[in-house]
N, C-alpha and C. Protein backbone atom coordinates (compact mmCIF):
# COMPACT_ATOMS: atom_id res chain seq x y z
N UNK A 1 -34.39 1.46 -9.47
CA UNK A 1 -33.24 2.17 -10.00
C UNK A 1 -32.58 2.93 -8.86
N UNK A 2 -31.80 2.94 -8.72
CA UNK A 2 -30.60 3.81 -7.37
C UNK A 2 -30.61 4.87 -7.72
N UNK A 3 -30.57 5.79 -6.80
CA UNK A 3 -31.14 7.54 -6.42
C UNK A 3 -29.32 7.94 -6.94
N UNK A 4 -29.20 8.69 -7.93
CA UNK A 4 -28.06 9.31 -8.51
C UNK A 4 -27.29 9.42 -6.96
N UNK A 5 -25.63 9.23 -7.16
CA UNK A 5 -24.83 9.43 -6.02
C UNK A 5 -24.84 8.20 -4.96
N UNK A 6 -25.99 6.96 -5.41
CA UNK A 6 -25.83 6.29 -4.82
C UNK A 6 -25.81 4.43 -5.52
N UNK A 7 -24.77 3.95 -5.15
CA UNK A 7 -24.32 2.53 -6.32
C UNK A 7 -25.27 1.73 -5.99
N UNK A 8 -25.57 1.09 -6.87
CA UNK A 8 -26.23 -0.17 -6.92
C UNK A 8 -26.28 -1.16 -6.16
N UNK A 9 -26.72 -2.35 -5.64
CA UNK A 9 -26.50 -3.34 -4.83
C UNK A 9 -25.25 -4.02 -5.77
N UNK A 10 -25.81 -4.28 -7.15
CA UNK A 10 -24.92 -5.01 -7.79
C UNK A 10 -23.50 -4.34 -7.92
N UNK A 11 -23.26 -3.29 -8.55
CA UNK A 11 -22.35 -2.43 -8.06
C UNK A 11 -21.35 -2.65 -6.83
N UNK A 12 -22.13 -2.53 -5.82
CA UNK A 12 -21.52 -2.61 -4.52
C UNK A 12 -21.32 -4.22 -4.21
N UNK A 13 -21.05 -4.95 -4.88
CA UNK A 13 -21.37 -6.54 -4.42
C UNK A 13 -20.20 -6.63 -5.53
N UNK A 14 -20.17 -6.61 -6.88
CA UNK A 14 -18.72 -6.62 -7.63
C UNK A 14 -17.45 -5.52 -6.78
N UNK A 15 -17.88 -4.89 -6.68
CA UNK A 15 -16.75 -4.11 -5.79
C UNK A 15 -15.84 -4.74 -4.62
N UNK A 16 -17.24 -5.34 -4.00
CA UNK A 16 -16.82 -5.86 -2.76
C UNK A 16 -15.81 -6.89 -2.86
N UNK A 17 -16.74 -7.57 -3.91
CA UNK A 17 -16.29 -9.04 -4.41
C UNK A 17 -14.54 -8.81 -5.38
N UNK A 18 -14.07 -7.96 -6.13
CA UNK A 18 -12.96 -7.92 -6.65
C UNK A 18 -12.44 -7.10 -5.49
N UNK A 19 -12.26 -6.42 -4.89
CA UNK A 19 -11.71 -5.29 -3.41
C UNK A 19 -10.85 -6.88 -2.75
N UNK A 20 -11.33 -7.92 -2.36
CA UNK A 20 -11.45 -9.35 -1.59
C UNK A 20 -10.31 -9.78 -2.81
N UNK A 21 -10.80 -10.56 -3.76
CA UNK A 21 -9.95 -11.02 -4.87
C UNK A 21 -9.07 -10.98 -5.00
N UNK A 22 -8.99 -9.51 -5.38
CA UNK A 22 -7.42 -8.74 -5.96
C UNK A 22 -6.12 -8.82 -4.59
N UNK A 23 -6.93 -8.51 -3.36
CA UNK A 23 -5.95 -8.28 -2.34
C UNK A 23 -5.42 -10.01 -2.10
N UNK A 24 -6.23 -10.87 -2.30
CA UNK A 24 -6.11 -12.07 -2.06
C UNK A 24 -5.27 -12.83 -2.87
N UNK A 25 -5.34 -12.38 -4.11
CA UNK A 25 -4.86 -13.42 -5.66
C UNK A 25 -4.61 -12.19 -6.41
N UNK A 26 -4.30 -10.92 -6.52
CA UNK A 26 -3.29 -10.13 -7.40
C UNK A 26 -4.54 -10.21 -8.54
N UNK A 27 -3.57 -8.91 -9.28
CA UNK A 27 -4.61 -8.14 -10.55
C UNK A 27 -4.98 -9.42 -11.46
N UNK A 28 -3.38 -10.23 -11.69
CA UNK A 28 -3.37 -11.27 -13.20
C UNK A 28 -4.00 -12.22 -12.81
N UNK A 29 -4.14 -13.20 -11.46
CA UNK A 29 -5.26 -14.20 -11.13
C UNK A 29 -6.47 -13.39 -11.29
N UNK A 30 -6.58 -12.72 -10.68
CA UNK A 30 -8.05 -12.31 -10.59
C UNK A 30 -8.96 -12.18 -12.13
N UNK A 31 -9.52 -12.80 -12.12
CA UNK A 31 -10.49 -12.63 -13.69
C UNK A 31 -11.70 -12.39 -13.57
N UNK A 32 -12.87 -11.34 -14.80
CA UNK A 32 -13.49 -10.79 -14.31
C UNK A 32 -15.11 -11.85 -13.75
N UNK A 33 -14.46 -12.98 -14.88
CA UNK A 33 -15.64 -14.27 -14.23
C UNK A 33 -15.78 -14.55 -12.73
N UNK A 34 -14.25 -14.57 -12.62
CA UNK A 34 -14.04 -15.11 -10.86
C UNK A 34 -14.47 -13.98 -10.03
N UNK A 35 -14.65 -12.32 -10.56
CA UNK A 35 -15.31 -11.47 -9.37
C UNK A 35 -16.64 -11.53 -9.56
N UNK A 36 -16.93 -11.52 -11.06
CA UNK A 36 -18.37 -12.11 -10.93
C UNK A 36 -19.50 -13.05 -10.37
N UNK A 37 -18.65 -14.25 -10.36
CA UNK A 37 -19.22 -15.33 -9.29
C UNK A 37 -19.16 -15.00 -8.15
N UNK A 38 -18.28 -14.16 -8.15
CA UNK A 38 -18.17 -14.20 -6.24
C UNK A 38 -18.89 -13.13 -5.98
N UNK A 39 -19.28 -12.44 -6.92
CA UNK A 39 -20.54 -11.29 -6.95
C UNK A 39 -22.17 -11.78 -7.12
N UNK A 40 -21.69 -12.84 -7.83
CA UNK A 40 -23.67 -13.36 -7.48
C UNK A 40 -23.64 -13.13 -8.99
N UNK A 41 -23.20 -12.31 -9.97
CA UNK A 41 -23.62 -11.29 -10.88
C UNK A 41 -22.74 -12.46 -12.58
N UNK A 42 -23.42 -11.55 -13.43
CA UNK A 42 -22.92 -11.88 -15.04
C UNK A 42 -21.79 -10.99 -15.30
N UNK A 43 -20.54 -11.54 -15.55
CA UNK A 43 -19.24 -10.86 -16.46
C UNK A 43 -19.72 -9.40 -16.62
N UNK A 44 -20.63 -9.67 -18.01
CA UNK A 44 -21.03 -8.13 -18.94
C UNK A 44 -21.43 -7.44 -17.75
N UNK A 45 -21.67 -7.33 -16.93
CA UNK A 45 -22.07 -6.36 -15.49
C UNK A 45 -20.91 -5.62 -14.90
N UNK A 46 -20.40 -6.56 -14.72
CA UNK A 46 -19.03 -5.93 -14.15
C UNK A 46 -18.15 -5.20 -15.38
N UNK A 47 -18.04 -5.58 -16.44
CA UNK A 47 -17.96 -4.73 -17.44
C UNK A 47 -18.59 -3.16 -17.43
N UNK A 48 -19.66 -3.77 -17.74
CA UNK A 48 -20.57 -2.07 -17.78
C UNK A 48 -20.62 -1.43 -16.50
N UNK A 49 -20.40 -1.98 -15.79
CA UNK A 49 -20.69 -1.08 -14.39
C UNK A 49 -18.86 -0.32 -14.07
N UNK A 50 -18.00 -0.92 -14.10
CA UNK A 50 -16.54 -0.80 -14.18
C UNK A 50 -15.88 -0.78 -15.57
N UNK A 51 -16.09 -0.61 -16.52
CA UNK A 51 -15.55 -0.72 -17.94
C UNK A 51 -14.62 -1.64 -18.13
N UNK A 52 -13.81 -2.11 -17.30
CA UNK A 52 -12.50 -3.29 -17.73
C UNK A 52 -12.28 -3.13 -15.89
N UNK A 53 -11.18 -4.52 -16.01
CA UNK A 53 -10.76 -4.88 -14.83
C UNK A 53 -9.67 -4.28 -14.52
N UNK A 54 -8.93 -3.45 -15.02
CA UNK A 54 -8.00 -2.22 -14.39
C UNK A 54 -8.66 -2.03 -13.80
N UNK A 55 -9.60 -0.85 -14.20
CA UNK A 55 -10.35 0.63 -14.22
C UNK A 55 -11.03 0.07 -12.72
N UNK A 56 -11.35 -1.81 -12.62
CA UNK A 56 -11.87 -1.76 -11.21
C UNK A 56 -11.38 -2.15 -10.07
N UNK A 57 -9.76 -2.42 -10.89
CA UNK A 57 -8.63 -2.50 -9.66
C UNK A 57 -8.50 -1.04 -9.24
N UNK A 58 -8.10 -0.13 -9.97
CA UNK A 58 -7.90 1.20 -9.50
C UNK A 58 -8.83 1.17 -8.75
N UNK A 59 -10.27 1.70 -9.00
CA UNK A 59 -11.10 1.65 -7.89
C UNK A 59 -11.23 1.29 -6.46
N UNK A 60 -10.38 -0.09 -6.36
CA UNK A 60 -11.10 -1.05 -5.33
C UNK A 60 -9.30 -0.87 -4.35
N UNK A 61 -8.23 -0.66 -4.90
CA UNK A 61 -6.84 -0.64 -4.48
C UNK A 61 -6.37 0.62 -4.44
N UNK A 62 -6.26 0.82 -2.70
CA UNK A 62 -6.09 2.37 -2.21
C UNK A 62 -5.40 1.89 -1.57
N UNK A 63 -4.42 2.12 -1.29
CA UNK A 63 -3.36 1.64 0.17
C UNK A 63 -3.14 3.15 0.79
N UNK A 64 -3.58 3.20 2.21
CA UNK A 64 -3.30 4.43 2.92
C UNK A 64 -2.57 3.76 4.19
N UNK A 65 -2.13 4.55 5.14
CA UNK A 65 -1.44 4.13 6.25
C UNK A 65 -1.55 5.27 6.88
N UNK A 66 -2.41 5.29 8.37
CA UNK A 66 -2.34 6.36 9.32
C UNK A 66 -1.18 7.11 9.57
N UNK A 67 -0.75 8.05 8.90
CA UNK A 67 0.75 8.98 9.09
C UNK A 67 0.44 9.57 10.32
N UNK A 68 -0.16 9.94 11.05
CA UNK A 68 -0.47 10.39 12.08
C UNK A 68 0.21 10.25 13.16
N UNK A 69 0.87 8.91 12.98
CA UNK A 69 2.02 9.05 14.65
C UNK A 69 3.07 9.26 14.48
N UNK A 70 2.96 9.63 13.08
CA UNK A 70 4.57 10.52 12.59
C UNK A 70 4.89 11.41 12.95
N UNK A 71 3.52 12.32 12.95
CA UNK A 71 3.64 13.88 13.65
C UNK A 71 4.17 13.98 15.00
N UNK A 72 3.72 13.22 15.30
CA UNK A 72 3.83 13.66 17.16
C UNK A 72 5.16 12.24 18.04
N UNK A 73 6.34 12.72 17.00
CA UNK A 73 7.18 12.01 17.53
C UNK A 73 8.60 13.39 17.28
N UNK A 74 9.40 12.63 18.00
CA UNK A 74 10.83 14.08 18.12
C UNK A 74 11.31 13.14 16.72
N UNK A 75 11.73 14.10 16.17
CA UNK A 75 12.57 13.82 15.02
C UNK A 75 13.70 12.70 14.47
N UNK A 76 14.24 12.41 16.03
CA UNK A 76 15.20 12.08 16.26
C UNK A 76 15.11 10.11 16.35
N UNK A 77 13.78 10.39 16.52
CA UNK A 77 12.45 8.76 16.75
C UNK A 77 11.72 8.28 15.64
N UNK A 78 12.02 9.34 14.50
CA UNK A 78 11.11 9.30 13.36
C UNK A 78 11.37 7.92 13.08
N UNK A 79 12.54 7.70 12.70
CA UNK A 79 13.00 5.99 11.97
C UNK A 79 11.96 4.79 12.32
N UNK A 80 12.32 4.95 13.98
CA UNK A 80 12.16 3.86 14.83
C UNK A 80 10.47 3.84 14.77
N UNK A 81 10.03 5.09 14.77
CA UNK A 81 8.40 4.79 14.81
C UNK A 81 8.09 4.39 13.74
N UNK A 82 8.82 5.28 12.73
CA UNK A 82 8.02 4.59 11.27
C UNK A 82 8.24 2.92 11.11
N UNK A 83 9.13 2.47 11.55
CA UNK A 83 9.39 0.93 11.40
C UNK A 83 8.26 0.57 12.16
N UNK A 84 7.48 0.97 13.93
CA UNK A 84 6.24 0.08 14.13
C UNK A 84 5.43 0.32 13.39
N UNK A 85 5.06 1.75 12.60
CA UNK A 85 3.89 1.84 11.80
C UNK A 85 4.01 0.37 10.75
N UNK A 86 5.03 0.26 10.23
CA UNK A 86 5.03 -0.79 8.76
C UNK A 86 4.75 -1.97 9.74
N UNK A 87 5.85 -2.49 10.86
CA UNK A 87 5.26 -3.66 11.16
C UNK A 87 4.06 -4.20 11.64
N UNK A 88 3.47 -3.04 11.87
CA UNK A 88 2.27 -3.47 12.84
C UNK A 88 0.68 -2.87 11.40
N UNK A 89 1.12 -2.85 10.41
CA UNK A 89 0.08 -3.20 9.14
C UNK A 89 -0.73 -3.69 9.36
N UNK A 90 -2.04 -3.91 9.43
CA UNK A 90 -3.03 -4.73 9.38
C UNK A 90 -3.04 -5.79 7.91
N UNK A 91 -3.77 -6.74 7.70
CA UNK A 91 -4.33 -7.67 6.81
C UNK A 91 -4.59 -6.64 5.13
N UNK A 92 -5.25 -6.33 5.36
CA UNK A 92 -6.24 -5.16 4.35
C UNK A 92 -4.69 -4.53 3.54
N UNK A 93 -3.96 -3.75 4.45
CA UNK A 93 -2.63 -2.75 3.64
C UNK A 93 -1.85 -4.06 2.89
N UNK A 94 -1.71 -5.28 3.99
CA UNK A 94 -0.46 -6.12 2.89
C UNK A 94 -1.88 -6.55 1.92
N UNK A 95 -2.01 -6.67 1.86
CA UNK A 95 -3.20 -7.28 0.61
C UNK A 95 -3.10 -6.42 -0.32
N UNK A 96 -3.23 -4.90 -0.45
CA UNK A 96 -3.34 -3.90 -0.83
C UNK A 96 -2.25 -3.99 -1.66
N UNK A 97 -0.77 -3.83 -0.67
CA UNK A 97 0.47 -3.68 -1.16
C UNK A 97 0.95 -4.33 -2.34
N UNK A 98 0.61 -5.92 -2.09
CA UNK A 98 0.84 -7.15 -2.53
C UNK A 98 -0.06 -6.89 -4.30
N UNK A 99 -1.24 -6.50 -4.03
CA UNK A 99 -2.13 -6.51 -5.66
C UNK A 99 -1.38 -5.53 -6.27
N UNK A 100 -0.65 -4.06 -5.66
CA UNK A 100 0.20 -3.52 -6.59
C UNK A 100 1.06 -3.92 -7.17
N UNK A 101 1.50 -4.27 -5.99
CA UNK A 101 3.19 -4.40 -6.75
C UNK A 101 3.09 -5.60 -7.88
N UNK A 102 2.41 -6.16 -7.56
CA UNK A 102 1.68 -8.08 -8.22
C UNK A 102 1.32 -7.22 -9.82
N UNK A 103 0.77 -6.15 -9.59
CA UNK A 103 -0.31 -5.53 -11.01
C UNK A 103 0.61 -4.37 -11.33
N UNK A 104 1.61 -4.04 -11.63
CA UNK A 104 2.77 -3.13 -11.94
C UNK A 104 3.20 -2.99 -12.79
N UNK A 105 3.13 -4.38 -13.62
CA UNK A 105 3.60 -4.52 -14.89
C UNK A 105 2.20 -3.72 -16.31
N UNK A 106 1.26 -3.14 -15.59
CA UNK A 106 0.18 -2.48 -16.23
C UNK A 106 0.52 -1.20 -15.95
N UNK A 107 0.64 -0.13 -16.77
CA UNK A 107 0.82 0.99 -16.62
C UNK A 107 0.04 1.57 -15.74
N UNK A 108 -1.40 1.78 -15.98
CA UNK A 108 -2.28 2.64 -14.49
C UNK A 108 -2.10 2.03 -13.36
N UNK A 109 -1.39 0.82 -13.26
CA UNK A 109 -1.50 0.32 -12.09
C UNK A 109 0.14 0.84 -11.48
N UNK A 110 0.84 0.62 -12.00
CA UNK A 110 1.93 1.62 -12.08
C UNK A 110 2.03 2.57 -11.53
N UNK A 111 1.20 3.74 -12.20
CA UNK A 111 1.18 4.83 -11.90
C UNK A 111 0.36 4.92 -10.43
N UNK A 112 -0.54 4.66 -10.12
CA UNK A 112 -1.31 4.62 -8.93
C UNK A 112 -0.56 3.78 -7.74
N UNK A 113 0.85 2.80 -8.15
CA UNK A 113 1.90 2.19 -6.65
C UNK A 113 2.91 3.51 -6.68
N UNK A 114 3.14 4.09 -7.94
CA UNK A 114 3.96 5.25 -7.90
C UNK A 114 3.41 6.59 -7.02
N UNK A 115 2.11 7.29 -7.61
CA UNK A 115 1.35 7.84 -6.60
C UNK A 115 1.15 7.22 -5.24
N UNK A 116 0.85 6.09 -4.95
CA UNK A 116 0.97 5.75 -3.51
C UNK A 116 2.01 6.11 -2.92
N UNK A 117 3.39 5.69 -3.77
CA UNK A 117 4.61 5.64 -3.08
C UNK A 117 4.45 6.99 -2.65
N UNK A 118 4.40 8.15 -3.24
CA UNK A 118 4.69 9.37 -3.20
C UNK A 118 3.45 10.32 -1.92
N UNK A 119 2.44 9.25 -2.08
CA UNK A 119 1.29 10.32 -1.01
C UNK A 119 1.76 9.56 0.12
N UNK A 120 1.72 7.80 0.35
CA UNK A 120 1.72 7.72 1.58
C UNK A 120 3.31 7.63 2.19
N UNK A 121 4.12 7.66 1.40
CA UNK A 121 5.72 7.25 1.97
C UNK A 121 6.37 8.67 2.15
N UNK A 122 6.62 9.15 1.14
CA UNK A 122 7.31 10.63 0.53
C UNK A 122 6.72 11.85 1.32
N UNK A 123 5.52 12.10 1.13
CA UNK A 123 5.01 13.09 1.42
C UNK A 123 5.30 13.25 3.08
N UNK A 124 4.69 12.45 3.87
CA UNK A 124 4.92 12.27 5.36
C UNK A 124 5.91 12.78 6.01
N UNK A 125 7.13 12.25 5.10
CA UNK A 125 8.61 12.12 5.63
C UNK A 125 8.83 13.31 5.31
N UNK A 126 8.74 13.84 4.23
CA UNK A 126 9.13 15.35 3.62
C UNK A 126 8.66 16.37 4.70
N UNK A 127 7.54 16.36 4.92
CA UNK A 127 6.94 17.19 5.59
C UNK A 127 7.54 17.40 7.22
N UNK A 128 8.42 16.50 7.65
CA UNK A 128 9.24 16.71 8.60
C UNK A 128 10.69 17.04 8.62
N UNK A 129 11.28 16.68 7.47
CA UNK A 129 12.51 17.41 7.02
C UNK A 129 12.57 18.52 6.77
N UNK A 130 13.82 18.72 7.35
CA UNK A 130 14.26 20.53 6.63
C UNK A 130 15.52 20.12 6.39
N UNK A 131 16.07 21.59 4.85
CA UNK A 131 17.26 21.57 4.31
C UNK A 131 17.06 21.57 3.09
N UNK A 132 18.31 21.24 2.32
CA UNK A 132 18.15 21.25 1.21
C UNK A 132 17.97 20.17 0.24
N UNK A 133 18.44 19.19 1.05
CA UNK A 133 18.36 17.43 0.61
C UNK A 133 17.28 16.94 1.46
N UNK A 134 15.80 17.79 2.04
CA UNK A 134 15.30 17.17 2.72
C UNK A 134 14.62 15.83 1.73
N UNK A 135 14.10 16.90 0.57
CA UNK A 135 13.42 15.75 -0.74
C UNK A 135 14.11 14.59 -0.94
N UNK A 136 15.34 14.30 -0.97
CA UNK A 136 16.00 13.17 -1.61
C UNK A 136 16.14 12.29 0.15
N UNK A 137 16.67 13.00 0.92
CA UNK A 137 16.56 11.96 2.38
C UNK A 137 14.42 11.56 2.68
N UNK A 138 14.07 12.25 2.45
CA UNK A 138 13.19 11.53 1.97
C UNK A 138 12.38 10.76 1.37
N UNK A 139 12.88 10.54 0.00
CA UNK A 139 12.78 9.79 -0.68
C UNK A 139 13.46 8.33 -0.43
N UNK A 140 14.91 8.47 0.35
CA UNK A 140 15.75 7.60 0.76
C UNK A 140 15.06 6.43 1.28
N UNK A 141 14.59 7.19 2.14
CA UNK A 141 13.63 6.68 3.75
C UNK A 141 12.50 5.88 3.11
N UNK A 142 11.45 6.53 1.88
CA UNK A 142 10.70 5.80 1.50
C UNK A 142 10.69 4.57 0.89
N UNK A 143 12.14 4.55 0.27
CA UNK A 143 12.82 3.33 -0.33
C UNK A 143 12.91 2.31 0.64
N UNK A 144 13.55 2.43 1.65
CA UNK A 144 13.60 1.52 2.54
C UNK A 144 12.51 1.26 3.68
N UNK A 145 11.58 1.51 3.53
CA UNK A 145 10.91 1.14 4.09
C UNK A 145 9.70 0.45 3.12
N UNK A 146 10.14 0.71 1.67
CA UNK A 146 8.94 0.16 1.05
C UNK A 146 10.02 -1.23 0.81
N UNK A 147 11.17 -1.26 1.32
CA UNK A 147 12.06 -2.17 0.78
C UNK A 147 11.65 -3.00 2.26
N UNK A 148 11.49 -2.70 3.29
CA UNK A 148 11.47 -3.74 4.76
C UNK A 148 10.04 -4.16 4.34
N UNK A 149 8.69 -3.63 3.95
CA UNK A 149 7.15 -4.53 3.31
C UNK A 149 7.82 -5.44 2.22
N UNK A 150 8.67 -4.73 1.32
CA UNK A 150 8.84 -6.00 -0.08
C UNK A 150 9.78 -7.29 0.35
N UNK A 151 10.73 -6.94 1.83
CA UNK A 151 11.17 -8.28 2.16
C UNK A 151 10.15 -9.17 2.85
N UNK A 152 9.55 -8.37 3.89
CA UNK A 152 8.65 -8.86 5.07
C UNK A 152 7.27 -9.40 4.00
N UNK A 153 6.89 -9.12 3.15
CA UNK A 153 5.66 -9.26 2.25
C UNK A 153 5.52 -10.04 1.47
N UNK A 154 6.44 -9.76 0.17
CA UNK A 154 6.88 -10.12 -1.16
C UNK A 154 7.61 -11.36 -0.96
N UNK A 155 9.16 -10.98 -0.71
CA UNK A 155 9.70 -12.11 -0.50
C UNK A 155 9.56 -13.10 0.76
N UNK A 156 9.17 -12.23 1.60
CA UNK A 156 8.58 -13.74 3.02
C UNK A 156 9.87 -13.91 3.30
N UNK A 157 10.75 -13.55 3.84
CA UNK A 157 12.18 -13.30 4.80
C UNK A 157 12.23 -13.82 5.66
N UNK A 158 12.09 -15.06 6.00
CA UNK A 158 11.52 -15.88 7.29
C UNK A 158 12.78 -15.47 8.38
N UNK A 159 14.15 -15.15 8.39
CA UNK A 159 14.58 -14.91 9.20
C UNK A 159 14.35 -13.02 9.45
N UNK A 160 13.83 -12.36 8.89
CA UNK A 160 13.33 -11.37 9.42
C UNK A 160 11.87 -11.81 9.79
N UNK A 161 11.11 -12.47 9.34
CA UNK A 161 9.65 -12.98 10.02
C UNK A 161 9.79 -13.27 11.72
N UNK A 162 10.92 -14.06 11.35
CA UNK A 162 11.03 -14.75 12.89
C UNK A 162 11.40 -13.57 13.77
N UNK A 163 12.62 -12.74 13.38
CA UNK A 163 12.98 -11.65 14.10
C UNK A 163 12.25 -10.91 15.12
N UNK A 164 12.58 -10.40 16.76
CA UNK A 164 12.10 -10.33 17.61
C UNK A 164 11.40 -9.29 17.00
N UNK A 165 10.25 -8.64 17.21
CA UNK A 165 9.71 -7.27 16.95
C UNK A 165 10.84 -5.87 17.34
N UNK A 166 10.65 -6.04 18.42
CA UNK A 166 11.75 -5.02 19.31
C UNK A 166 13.10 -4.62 18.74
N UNK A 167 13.78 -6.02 17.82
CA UNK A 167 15.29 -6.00 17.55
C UNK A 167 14.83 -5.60 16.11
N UNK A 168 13.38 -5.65 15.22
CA UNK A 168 13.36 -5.38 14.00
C UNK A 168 13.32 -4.18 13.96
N UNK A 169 12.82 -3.50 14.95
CA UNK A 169 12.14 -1.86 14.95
C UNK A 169 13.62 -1.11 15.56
N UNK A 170 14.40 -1.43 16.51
CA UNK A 170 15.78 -0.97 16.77
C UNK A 170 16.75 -0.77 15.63
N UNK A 171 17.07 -2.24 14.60
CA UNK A 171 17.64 -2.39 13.83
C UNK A 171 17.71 -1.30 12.75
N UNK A 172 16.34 -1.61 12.13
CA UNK A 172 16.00 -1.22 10.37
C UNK A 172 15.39 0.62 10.92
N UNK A 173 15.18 0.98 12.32
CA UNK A 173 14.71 1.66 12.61
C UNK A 173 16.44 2.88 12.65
N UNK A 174 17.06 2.42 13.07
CA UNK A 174 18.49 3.07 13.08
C UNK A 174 19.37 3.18 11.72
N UNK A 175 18.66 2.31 10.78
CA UNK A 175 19.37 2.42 9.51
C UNK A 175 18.19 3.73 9.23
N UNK A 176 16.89 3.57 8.94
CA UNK A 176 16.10 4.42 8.47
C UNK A 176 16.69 6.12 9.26
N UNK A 177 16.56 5.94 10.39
CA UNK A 177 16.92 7.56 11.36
C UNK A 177 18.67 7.53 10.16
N UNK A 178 19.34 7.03 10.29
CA UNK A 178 20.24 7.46 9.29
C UNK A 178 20.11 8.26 7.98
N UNK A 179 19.60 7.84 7.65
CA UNK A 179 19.32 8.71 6.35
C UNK A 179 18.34 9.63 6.28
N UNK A 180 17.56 9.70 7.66
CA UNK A 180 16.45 10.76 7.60
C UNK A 180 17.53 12.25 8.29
N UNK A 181 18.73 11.73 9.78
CA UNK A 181 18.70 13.04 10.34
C UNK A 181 20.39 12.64 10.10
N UNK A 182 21.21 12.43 9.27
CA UNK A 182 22.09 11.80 8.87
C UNK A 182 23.31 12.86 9.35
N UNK A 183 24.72 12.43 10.26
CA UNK A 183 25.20 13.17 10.85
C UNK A 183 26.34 14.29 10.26
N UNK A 184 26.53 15.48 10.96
CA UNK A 184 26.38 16.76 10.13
C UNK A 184 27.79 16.83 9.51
């Protein structure tokens, strides 16, 4: 029996196994047979151990993004950096991104791309604005940049795919500084 505070093998093996799934094949492919097999394990397990397959998408679908090189840029650069942060995403975040937005049409799942939007996009940006419209130019900013992942991601934009790195981060990076330090 596992020492309280600490999960199960089986536990930790459905986790693992839908965490993989979901980022791979979205909330509605994913079924709880198919994390089961790929868990070693029986359906009713993953049931009782997770109560339903929301409850173990929430769990397993956290999308964070190091805000950290947000801080330590001049204001004036914010745009342009935040555009390498998005392009340069690892595997794991578009996977992440992709099972939300894919699982949206479920209310908790909803609410938890909405909370994302707001901890990892909103919050960041806010926290470097000042004024009185800093909230809404921040919010702006989060739009479009959750809008450059939903072209680059979602829709697969092959002529922004192809696009030089350098000319994507100049470009979408000068529209974004627009609406963050927008002129007086």
């Amino acid at each position: 029996m596992p020492q309280p505070g600490h999960a199960s093998p089986t536990r930790e093996a459905i986790r693992s196994a839908a965490a993989r799934l979901f980022r791979e094949h979205g909330y509605a492919r994913t079924t709880v047979r198919r994390i089961a097999a790929a868990a070693g394990t029986d359906p009713a397990l993953v049931i009782r151990h997770f109560k339903s397959k929301e409850l173990l998408f929430l769990e397993t679908m956290h999308l964070t993004i190091d805000d950290e090189p947000l801080f330590d840029v001049p204001l004036e650069h914010l745009g342009e950096r935040l555009v390498e942060l998005l392009v340069d995403l690892d595997g794991a975040a578009r996977g992440i991104f992709l099972a939300l937005v894919r699982g949206s049409n479920e209310a908790q799942i909803q609410e938890r791309l909405r909370d994302t939007h707001e901890k990892v996009l909103i919050e960041p940006l806010r926290s470097r604005l000042a004024g009185p419209d800093a909230d809404i130019r921040a919010r702006l900013a989060a739009a479009l940049a959750a809008g450059l992942l939903y072209a680059l991601w979602v829709a697969r934009d092959e002529t922004l795919l192809r696009t030089d790195r350098t000319a994507l981060v100049a470009h979408y990076g000068a529209l974004l500084q627009g609406v963050l330090t927008p002129p007086a």
